[in-house]
C-alpha atoms as a PDB file:
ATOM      1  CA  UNK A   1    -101.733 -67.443 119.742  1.00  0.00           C
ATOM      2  CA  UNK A   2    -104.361 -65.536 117.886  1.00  0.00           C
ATOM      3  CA  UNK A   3    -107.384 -64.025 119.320  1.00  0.00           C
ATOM      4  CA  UNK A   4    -110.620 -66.118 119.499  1.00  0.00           C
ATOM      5  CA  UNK A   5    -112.849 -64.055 117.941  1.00  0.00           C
ATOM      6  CA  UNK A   6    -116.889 -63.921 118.231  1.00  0.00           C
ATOM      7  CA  UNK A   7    -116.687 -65.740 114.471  1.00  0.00           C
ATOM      8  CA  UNK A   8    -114.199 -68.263 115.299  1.00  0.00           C
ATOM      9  CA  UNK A   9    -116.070 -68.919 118.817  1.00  0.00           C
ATOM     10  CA  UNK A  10    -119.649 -68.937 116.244  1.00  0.00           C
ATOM     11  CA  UNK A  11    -117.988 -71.235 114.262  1.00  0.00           C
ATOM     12  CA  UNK A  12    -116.673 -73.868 116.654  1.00  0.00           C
ATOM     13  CA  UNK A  13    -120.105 -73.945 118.364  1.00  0.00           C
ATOM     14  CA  UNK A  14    -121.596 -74.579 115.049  1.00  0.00           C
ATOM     15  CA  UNK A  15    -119.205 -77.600 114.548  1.00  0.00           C
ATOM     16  CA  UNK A  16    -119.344 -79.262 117.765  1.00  0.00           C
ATOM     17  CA  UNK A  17    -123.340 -78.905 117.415  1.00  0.00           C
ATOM     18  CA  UNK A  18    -123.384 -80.587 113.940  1.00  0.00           C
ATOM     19  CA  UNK A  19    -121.110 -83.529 115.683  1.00  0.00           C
ATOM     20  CA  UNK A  20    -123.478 -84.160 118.315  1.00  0.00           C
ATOM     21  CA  UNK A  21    -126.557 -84.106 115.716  1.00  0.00           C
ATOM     22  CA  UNK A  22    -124.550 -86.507 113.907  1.00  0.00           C
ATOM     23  CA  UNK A  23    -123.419 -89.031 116.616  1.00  0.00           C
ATOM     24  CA  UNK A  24    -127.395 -88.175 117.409  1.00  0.00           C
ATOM     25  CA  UNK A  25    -128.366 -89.806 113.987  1.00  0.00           C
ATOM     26  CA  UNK A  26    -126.025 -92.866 114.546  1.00  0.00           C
ATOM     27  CA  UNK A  27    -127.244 -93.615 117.521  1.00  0.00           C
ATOM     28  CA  UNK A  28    -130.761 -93.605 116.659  1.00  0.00           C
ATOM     29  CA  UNK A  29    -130.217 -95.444 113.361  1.00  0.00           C
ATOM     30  CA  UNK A  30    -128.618 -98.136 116.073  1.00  0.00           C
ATOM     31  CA  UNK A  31    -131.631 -97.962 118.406  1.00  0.00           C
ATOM     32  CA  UNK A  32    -134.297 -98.040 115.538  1.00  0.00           C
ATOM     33  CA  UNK A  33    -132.353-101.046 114.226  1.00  0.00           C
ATOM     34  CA  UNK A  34    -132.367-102.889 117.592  1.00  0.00           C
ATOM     35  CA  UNK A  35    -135.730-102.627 118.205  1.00  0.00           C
ATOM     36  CA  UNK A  36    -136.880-103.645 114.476  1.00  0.00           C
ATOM     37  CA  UNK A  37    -138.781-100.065 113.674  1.00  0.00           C
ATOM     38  CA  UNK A  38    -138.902 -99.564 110.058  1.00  0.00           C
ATOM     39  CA  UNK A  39    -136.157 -97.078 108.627  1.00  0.00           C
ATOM     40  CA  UNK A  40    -136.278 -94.326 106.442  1.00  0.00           C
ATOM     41  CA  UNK A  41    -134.561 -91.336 106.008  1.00  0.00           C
ATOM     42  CA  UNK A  42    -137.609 -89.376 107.158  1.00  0.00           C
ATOM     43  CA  UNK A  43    -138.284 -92.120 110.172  1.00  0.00           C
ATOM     44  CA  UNK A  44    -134.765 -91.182 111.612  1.00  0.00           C
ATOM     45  CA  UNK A  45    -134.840 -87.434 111.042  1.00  0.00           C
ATOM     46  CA  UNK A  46    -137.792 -87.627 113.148  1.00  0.00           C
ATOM     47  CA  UNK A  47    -136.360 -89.928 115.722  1.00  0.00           C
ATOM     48  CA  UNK A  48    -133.583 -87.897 116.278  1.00  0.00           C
ATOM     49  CA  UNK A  49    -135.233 -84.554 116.153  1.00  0.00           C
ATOM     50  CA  UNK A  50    -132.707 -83.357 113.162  1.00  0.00           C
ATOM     51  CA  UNK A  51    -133.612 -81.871 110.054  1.00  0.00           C
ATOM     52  CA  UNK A  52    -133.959 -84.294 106.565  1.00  0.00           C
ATOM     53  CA  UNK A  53    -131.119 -82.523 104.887  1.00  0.00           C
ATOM     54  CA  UNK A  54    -128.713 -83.358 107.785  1.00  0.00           C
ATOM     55  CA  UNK A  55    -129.869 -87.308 107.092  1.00  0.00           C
ATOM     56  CA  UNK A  56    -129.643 -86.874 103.531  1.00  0.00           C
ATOM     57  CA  UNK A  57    -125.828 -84.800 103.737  1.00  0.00           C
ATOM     58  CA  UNK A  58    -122.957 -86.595 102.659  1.00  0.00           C
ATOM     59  CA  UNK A  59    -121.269 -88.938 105.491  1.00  0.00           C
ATOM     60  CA  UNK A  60    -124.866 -89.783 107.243  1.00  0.00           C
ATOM     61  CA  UNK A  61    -126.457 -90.574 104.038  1.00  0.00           C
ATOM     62  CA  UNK A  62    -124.495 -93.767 103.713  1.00  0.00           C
ATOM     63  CA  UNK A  63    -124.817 -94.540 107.042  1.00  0.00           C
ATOM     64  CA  UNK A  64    -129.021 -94.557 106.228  1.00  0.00           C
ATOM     65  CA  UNK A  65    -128.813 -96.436 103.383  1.00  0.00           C
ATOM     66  CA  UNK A  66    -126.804 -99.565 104.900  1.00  0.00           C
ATOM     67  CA  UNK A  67    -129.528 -99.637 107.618  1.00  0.00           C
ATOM     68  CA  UNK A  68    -132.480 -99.762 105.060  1.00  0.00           C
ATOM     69  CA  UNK A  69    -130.453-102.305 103.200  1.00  0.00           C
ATOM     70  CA  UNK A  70    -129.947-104.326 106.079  1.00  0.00           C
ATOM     71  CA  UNK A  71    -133.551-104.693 107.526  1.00  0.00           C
ATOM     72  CA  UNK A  72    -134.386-104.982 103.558  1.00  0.00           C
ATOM     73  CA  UNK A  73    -132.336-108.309 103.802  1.00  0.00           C
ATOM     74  CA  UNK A  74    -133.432-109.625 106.853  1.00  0.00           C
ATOM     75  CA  UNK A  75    -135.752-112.552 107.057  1.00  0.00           C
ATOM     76  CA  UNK A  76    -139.540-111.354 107.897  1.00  0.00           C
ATOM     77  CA  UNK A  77    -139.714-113.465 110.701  1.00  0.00           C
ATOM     78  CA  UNK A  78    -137.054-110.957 112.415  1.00  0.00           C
ATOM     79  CA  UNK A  79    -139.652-108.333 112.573  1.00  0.00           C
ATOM     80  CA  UNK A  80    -142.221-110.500 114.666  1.00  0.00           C
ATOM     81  CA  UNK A  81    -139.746-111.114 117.021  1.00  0.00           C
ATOM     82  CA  UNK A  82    -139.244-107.672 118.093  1.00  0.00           C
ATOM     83  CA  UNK A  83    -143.419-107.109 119.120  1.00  0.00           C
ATOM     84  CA  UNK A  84    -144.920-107.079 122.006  1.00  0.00           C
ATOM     85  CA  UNK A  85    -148.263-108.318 123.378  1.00  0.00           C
ATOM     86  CA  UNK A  86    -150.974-106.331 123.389  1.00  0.00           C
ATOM     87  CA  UNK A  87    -152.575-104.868 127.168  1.00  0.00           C
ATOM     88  CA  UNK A  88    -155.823-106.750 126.137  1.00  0.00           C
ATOM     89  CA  UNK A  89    -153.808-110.458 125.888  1.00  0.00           C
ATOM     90  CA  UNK A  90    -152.004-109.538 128.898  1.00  0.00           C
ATOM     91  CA  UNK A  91    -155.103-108.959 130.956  1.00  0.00           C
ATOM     92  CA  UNK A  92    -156.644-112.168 129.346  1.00  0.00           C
ATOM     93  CA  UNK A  93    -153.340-114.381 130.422  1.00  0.00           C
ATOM     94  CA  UNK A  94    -153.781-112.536 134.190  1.00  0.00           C
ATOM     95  CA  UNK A  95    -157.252-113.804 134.220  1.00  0.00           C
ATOM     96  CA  UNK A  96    -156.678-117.062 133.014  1.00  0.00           C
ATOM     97  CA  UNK A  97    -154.133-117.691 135.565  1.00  0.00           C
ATOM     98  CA  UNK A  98    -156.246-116.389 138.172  1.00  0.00           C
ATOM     99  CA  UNK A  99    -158.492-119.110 137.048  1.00  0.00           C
ATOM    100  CA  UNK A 100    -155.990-121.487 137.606  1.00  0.00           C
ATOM    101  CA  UNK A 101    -154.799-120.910 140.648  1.00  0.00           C
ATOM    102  CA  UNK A 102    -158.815-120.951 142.561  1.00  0.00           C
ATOM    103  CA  UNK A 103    -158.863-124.338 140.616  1.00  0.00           C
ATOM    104  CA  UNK A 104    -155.352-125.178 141.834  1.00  0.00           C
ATOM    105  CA  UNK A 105    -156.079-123.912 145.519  1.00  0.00           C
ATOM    106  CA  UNK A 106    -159.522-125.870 145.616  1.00  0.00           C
ATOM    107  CA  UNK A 107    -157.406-129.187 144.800  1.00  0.00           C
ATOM    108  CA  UNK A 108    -155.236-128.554 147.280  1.00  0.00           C
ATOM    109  CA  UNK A 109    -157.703-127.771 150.418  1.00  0.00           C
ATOM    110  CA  UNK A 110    -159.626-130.770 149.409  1.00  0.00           C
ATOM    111  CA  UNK A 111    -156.457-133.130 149.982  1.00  0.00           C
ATOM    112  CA  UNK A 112    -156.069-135.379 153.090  1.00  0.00           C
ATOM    113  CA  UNK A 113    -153.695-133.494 155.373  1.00  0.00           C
END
């Protein structure tokens, strides 16, 4: 068995690294899909914290492009789905059924026991 050498220890760091970036752009293309964020190649570099030539290289590119296709051909209304309500109509809901439940209480303490 040969010597591992500082180059060939260099250069299976440097592979295992890019593997993990890469499984790191997969996932987030995943995540970003689940959670209807708009895609782009620039969108998931950033997600993933990996440069825009690793999105753009050859075996990632593709993987891009099927996801931008996809939420390109899925109906609009998918993309409502995926929001959420805004603080503001959250704390207007609370109060409202605050409201409610005086009125609700009042009702009830004015019934014949």
């Amino acid at each position: 068995m040969a010597a591992r050498t500082p180059a060939v220890v260099l250069a299976e760091c440097r592979r295992q690294t890019s593997l993990l970036k890469r499984q790191r752009v997969l996932d987030t293309i995943r995540t970003m899909l689940d959670n209807g964020e708009s895609i782009s190649f620039a969108a998931i570099a950033r997600a993933a914290r990996v440069s825009t030539c690793l999105v753009h290289a050859e075996g990632v590119r593709e993987h891009v492009q099927a996801a931008i296709q996809r939420q390109e051909q899925a109906p609009v209304t998918s993309a409502v789905q995926g929001r959420r309500a805004a603080p503001a109509s959250l704390h207007a809901d609370l109060a409202m059924a605050r409201e409610e439940f005086k009125e609700l209480r009042t009702e009830r303490d004015g019934l014949p026991p």
